[in-house]
Each structure stands twice: as structure tokens, then as C-alpha cells.
N, C-alpha and C. Protein backbone atom coordinates (compact mmCIF):
# COMPACT_ATOMS: atom_id res chain seq x y z
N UNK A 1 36.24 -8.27 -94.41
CA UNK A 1 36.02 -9.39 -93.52
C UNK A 1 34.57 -9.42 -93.03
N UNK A 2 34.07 -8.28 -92.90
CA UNK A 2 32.79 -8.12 -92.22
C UNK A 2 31.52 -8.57 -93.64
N UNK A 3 32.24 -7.91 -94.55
CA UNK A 3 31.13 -8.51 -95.91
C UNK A 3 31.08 -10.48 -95.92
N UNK A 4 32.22 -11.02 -95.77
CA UNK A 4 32.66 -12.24 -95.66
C UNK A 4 31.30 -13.13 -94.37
N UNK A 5 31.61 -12.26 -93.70
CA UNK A 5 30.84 -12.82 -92.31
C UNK A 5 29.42 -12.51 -92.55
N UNK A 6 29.48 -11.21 -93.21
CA UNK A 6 27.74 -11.18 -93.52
C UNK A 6 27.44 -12.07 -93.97
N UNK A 7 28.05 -12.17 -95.54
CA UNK A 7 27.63 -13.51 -96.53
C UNK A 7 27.42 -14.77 -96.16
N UNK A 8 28.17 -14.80 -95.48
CA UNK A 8 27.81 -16.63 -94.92
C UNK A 8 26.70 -16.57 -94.39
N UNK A 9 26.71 -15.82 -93.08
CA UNK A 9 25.28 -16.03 -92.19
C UNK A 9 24.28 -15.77 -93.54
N UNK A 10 24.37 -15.18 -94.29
CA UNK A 10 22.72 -15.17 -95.18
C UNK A 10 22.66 -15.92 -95.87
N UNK A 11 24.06 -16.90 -96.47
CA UNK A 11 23.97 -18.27 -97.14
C UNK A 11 23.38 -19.32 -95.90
N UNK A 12 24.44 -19.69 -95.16
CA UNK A 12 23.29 -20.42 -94.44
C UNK A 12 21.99 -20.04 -93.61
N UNK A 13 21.70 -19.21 -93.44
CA UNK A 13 19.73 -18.82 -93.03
C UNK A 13 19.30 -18.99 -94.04
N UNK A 14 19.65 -19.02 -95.65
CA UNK A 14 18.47 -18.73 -96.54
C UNK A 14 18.52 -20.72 -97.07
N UNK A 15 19.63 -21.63 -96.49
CA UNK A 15 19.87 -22.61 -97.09
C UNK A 15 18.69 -23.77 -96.31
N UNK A 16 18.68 -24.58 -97.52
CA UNK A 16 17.03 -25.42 -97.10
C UNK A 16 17.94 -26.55 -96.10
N UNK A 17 16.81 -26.52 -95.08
CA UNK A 17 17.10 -27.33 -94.14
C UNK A 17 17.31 -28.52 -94.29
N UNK A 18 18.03 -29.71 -93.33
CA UNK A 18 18.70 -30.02 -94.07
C UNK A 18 17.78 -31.26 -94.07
N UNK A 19 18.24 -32.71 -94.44
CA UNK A 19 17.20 -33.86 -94.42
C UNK A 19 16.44 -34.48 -93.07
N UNK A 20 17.58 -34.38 -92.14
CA UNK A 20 17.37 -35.27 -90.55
C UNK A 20 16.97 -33.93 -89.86
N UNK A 21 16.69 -33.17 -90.45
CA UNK A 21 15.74 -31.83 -89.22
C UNK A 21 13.88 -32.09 -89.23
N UNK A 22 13.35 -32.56 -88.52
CA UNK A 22 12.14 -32.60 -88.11
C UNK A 22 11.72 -32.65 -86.88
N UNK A 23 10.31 -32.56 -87.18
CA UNK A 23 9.73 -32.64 -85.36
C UNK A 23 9.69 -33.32 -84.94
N UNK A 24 9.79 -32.95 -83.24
CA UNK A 24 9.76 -34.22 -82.57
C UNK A 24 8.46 -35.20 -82.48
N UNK A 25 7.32 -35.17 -82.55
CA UNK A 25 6.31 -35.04 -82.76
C UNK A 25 6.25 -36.37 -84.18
N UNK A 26 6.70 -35.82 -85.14
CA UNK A 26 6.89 -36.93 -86.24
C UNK A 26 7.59 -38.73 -86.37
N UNK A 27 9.02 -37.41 -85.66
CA UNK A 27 10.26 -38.79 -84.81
C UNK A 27 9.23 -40.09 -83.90
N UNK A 28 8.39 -39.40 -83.08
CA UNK A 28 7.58 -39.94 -82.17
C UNK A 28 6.75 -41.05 -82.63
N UNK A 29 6.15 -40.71 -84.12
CA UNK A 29 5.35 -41.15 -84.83
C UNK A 29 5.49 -42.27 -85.17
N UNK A 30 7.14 -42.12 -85.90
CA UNK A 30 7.55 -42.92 -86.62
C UNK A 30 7.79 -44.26 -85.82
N UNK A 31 8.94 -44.03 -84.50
CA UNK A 31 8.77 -44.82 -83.59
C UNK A 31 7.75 -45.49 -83.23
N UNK A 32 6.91 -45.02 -82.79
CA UNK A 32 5.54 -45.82 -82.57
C UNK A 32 5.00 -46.75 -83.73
N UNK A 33 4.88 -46.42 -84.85
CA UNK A 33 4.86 -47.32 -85.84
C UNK A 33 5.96 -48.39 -86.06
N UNK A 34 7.14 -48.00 -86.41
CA UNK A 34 8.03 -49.34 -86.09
C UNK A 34 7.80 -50.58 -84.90
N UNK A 35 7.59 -49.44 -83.85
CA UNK A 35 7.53 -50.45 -82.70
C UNK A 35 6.13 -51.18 -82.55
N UNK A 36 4.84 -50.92 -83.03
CA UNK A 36 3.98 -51.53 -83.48
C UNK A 36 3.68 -52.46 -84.30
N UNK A 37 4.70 -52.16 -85.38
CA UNK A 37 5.31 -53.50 -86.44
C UNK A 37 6.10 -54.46 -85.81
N UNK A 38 7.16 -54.58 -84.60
CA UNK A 38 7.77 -55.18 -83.98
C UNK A 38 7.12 -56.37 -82.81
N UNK A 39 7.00 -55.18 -82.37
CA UNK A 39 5.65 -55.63 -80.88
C UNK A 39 4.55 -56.61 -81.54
N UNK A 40 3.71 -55.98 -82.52
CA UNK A 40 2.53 -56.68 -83.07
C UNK A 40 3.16 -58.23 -83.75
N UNK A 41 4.25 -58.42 -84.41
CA UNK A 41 4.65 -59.18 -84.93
C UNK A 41 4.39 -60.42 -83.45
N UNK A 42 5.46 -60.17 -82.28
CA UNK A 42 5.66 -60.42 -81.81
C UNK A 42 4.55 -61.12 -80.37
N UNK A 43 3.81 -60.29 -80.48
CA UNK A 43 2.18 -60.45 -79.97
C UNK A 43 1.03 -61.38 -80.62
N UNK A 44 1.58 -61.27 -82.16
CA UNK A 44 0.70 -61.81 -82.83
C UNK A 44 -0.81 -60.63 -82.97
N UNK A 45 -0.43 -59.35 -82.96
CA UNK A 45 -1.30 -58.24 -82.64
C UNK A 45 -1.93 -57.75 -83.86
N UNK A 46 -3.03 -58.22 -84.57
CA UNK A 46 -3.53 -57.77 -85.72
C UNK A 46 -3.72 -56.23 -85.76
N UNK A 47 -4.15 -55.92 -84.56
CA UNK A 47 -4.75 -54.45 -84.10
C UNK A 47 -3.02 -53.49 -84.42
N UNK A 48 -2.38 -53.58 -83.33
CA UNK A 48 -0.73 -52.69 -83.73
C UNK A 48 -0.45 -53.65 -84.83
N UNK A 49 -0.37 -54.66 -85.31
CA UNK A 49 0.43 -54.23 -87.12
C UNK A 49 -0.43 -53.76 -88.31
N UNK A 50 -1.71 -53.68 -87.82
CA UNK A 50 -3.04 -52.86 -88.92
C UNK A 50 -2.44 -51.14 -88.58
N UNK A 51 -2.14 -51.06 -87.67
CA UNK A 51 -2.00 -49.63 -87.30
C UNK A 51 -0.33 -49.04 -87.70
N UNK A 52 0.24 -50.34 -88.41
CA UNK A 52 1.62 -49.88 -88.38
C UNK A 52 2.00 -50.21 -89.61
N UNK A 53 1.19 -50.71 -90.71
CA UNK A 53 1.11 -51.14 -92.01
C UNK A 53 0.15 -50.68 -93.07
N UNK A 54 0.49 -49.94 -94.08
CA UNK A 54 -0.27 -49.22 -94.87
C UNK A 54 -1.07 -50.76 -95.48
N UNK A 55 -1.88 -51.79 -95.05
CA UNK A 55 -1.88 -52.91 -95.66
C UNK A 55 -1.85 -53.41 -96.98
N UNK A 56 -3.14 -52.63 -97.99
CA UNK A 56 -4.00 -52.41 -98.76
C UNK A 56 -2.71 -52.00 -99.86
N UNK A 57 -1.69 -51.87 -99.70
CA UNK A 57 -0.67 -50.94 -100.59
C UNK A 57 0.79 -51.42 -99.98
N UNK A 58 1.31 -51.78 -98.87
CA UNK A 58 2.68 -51.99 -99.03
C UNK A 58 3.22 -53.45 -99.28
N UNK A 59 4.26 -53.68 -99.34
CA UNK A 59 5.05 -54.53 -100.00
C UNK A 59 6.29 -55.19 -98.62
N UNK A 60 6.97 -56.21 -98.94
CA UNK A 60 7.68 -56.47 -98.33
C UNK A 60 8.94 -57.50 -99.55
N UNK A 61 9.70 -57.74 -98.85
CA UNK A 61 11.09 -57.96 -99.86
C UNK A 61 12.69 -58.77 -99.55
N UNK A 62 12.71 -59.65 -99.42
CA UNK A 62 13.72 -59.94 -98.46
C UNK A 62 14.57 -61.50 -98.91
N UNK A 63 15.56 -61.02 -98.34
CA UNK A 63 16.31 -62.25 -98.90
C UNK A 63 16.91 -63.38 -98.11
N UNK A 64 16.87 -64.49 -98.13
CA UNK A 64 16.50 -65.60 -97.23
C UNK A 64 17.37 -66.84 -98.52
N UNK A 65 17.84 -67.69 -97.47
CA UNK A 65 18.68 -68.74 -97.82
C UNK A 65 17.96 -70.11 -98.60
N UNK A 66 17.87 -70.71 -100.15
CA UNK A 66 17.56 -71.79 -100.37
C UNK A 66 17.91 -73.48 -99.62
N UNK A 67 17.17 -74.33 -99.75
CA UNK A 67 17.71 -75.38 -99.23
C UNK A 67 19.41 -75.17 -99.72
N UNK A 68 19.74 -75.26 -100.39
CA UNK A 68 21.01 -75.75 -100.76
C UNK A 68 22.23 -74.43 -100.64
N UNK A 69 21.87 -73.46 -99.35
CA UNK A 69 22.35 -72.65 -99.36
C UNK A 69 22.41 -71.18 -99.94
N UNK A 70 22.33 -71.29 -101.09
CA UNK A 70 22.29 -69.92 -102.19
C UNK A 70 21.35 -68.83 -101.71
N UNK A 71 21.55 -67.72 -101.82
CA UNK A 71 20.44 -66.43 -101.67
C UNK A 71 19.16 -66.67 -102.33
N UNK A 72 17.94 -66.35 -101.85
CA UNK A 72 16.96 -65.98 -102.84
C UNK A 72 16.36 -64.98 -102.32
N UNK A 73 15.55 -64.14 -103.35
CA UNK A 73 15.10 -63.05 -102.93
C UNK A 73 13.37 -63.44 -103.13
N UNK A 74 12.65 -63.40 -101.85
CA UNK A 74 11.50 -63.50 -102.26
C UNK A 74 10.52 -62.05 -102.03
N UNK A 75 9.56 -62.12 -102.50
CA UNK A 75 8.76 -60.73 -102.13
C UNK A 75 7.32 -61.12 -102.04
N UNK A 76 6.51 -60.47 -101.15
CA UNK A 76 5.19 -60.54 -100.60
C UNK A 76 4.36 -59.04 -101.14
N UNK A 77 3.76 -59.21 -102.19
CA UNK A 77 2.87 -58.03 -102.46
C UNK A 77 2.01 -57.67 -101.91
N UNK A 78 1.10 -58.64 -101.12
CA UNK A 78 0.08 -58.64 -99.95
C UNK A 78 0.20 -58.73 -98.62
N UNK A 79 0.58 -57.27 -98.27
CA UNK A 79 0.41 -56.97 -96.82
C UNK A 79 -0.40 -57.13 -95.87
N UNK A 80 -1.98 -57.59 -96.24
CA UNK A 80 -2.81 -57.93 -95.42
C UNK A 80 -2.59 -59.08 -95.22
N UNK A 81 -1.87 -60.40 -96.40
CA UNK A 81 -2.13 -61.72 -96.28
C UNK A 81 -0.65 -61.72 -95.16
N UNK A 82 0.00 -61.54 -95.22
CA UNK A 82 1.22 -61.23 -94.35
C UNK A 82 0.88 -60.83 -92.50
N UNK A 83 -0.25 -59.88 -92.78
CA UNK A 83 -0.33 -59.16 -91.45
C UNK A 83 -1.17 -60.79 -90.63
N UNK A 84 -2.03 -60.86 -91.69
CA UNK A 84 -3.54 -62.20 -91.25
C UNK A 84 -1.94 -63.43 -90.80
N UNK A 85 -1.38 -63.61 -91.46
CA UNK A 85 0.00 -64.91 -91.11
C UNK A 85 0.58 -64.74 -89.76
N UNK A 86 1.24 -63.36 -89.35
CA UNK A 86 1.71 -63.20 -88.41
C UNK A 86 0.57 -62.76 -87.09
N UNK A 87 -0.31 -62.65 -87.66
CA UNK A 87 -1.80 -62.21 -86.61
C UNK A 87 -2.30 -63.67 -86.01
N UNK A 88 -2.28 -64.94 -87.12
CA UNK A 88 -2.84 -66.07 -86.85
C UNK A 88 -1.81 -67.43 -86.04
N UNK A 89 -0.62 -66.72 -85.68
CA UNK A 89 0.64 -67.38 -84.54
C UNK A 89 0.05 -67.72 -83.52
N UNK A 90 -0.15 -69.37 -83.40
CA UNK A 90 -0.70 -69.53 -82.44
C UNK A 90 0.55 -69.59 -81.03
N UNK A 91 1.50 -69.35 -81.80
CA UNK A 91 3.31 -69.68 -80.17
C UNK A 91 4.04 -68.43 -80.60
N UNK A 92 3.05 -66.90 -80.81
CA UNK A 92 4.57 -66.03 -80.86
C UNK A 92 5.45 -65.98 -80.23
N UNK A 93 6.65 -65.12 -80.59
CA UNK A 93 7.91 -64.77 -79.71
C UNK A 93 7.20 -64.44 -78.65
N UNK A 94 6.36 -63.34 -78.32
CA UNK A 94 6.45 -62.40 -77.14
C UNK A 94 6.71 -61.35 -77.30
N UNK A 95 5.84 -60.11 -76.75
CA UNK A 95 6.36 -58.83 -77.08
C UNK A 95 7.75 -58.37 -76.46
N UNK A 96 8.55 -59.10 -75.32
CA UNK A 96 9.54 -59.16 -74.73
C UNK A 96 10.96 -59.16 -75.85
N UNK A 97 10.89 -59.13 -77.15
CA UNK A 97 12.13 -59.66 -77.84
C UNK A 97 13.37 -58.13 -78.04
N UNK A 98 14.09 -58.90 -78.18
CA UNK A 98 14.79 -57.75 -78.27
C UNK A 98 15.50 -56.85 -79.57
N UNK A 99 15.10 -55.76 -79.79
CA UNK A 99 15.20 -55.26 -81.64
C UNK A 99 15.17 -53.62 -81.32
N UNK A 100 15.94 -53.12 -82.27
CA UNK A 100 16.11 -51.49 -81.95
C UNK A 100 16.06 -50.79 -83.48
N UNK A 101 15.90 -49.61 -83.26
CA UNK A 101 15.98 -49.04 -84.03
C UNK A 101 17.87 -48.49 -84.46
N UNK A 102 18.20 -48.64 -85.44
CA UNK A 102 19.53 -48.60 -85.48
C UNK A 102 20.05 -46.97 -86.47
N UNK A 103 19.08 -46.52 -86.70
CA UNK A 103 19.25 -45.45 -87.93
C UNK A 103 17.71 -44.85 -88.16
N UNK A 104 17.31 -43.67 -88.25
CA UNK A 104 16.28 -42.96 -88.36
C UNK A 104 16.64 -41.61 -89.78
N UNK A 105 15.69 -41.50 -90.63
CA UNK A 105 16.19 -40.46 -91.72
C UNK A 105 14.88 -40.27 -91.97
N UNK A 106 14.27 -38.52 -91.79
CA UNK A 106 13.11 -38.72 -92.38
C UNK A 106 13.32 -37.23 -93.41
N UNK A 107 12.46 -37.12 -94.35
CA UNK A 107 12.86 -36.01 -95.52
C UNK A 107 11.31 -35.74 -95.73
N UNK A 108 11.63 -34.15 -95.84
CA UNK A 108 10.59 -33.19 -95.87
C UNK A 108 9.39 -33.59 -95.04
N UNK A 109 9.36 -34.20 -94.31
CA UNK A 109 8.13 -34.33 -92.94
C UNK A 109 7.15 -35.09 -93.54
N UNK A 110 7.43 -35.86 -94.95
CA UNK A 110 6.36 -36.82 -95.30
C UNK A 110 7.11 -37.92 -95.68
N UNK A 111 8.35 -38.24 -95.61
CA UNK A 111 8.72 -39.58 -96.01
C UNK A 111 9.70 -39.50 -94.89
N UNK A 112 10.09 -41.13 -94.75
CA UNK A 112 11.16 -41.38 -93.57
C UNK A 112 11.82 -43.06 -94.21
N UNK A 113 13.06 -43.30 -93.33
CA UNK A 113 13.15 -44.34 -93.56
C UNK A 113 14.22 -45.04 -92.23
N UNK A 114 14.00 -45.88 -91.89
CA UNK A 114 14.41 -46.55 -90.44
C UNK A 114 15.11 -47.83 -90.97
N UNK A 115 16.27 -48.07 -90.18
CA UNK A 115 16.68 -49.55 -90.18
C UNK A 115 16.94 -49.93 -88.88
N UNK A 116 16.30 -51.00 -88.67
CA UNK A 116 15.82 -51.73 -87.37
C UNK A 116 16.36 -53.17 -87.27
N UNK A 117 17.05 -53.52 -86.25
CA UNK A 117 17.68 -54.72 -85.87
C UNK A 117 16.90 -55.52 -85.05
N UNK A 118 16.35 -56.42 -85.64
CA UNK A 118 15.08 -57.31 -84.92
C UNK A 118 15.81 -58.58 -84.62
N UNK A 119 15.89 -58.60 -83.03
CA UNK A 119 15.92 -60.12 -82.24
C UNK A 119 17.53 -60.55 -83.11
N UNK A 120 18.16 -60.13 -83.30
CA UNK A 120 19.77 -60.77 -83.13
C UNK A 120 19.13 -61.82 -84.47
N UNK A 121 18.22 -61.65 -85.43
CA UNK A 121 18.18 -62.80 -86.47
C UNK A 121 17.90 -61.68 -87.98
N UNK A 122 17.54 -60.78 -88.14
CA UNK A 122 17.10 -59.82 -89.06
C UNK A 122 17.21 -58.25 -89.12
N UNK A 123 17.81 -57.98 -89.85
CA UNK A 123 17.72 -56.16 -90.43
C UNK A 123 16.81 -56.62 -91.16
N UNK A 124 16.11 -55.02 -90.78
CA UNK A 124 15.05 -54.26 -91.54
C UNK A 124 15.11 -53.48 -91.76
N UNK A 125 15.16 -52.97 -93.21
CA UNK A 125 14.83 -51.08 -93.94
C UNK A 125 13.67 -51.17 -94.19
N UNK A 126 13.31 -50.06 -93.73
CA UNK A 126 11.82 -49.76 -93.81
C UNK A 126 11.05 -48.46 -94.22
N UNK A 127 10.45 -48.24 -94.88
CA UNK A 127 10.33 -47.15 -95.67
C UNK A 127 8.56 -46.57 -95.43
N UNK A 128 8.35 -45.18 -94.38
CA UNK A 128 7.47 -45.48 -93.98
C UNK A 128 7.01 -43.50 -94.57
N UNK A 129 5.77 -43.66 -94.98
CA UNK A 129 4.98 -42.45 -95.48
C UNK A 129 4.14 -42.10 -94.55
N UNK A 130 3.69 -40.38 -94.58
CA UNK A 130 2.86 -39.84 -93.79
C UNK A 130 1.67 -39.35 -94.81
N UNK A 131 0.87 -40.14 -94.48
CA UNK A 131 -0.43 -40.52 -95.08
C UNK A 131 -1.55 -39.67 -94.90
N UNK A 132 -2.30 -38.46 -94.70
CA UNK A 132 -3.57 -37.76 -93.90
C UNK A 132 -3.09 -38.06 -92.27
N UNK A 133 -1.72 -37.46 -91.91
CA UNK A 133 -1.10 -37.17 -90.60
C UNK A 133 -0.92 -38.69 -89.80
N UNK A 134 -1.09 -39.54 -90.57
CA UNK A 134 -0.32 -40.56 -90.08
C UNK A 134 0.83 -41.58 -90.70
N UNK A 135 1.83 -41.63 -90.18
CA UNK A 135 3.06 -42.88 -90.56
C UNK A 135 2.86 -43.83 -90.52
N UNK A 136 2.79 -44.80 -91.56
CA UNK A 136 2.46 -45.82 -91.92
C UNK A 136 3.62 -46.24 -92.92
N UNK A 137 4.08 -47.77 -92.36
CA UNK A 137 4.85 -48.19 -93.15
C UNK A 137 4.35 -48.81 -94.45
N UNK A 138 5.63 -48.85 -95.46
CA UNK A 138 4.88 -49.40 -97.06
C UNK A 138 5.38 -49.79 -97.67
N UNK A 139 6.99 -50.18 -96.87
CA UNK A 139 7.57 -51.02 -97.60
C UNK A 139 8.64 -51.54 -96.26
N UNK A 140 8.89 -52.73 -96.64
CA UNK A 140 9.99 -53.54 -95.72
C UNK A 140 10.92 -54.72 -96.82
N UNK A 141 12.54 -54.21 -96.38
CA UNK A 141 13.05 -55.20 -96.80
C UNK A 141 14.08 -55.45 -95.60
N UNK A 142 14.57 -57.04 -96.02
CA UNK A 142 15.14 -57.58 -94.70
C UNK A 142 16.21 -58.61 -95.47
N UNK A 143 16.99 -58.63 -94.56
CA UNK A 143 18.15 -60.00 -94.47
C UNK A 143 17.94 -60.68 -92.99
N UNK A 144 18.78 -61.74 -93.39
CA UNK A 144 18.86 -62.09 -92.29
C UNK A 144 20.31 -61.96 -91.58
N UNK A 145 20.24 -61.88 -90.17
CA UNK A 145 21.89 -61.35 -90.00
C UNK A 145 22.83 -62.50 -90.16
């Protein structure tokens, strides 16, 4: 029994940690970037969504209703021309809106991925890399709810 009890404890100490174990410090990170993508949207904040968007490199993806009803899936390869669109709102929402983070997963302390419930109209998965110690998102896809 005692060999039994050894064995385990040295199976799990020697077993790789698991995906959702990181620092807090990172968690922190990540947050702040989402909520910079949110906020900035919402602000019309070139400054927090430059700081919350890998620009130069991420993508966005999302699927949105034709006139005549049907799904389409459109996609935006240019994250800067995207950031300059939502930067150049002359009537944003307001940083006041209401959107949460609904799910957090980050793996091996350089990739993560968040799904975020923005304003009672859109999910977002979001897929965000740690770049030379910073999180930066680099990819977004969305529905609408």
C-alpha cells in the first residue's frame, strides 16, 4: 500500500503541469489587453487598441447575416485598416458598455485564448500571443449573439 502511495505522489510531481496553471502576472496581462480591445473599441481609442492588437500581423473573422438572411463569413486581414475604422468613430458606444470575459485558457505562458461577451450583441474568441513579454492579440473571431 505504501509502494502504491509512493507511486502516485511521484507520478503526479513529475507530471507536466497542466494547461490553465499560470501566473498571475500573465492572467493580468491578458486581461488588460482584452479590455483594451473592448474599451478602445468603444472609446474610439487608437492608443489602447494599438496596444491590444498585434496590428501589422493579426487577422479578424466573423460571421454576420446577408441581406436576405443567410450566414456569411467575412474576414479582415488588415488589422491596422480595422483599428484606423474603429479609431475614426466619430459617435462611439462609450467606454461604459457592458462585455466580460466569459472563459480564459492560456498554454505554456506564451499562448492564451479568451472568449469574451461584448455588449449583449457579440462573442468573441480571441487568440492572443506573448510577443518579447507582451500579450497581444492576433486573431479575433466573432458571431453575433
Amino acid at each position: 500500500m505504501k509502494l502504491l502511495i509512493i507511486l502516485a505522489v511521484t507520478v503526479l510531481a513529475l507530471a507536466p503541469a497542466r494547461a490553465d496553471d499560470h501566473k498571475p502576472a500573465d492572467k493580468a496581462a491578458i486581461e488588460a489587453a482584452v479590455w483594451d480591445y473592448f474599451h478602445g473599441q468603444g472609446e474610439a481609442s487608437a492608443e489602447r487598441l494599438n496596444r491590444a492588437f498585434a496590428g501589422d500581423h493579426a487577422a479578424m473573422v466573423g460571421v454576420l447575416k446577408n441581406d436576405d438572411g443567410s450566414d456569411a463569413i467575412r474576414s479582415w486581414k488588415d488589422m491596422n485598416e480595422v483599428i484606423a475604422n474603429w479609431s475614426a468613430n466619430d459617435n462611439p458606444p462609450g467606454g461604459e458598455r457592458d462585455g466580460e470575459i466569459v472563459h480564459m485558457n492560456i498554454v505554456d505562458s506564451r499562448i492564451a485564448t479568451v472568449m469574451f461577451r461584448s455588449t449583449d450583441r457579440f462573442y468573441d474568441a480571441l487568440t492572443l500571443a506573448k510577443v518579447n513579454g507582451q500579450w497581444k492579440i492576433i486573431a479575433k473571431g466573432f458571431v453575433r449573439q
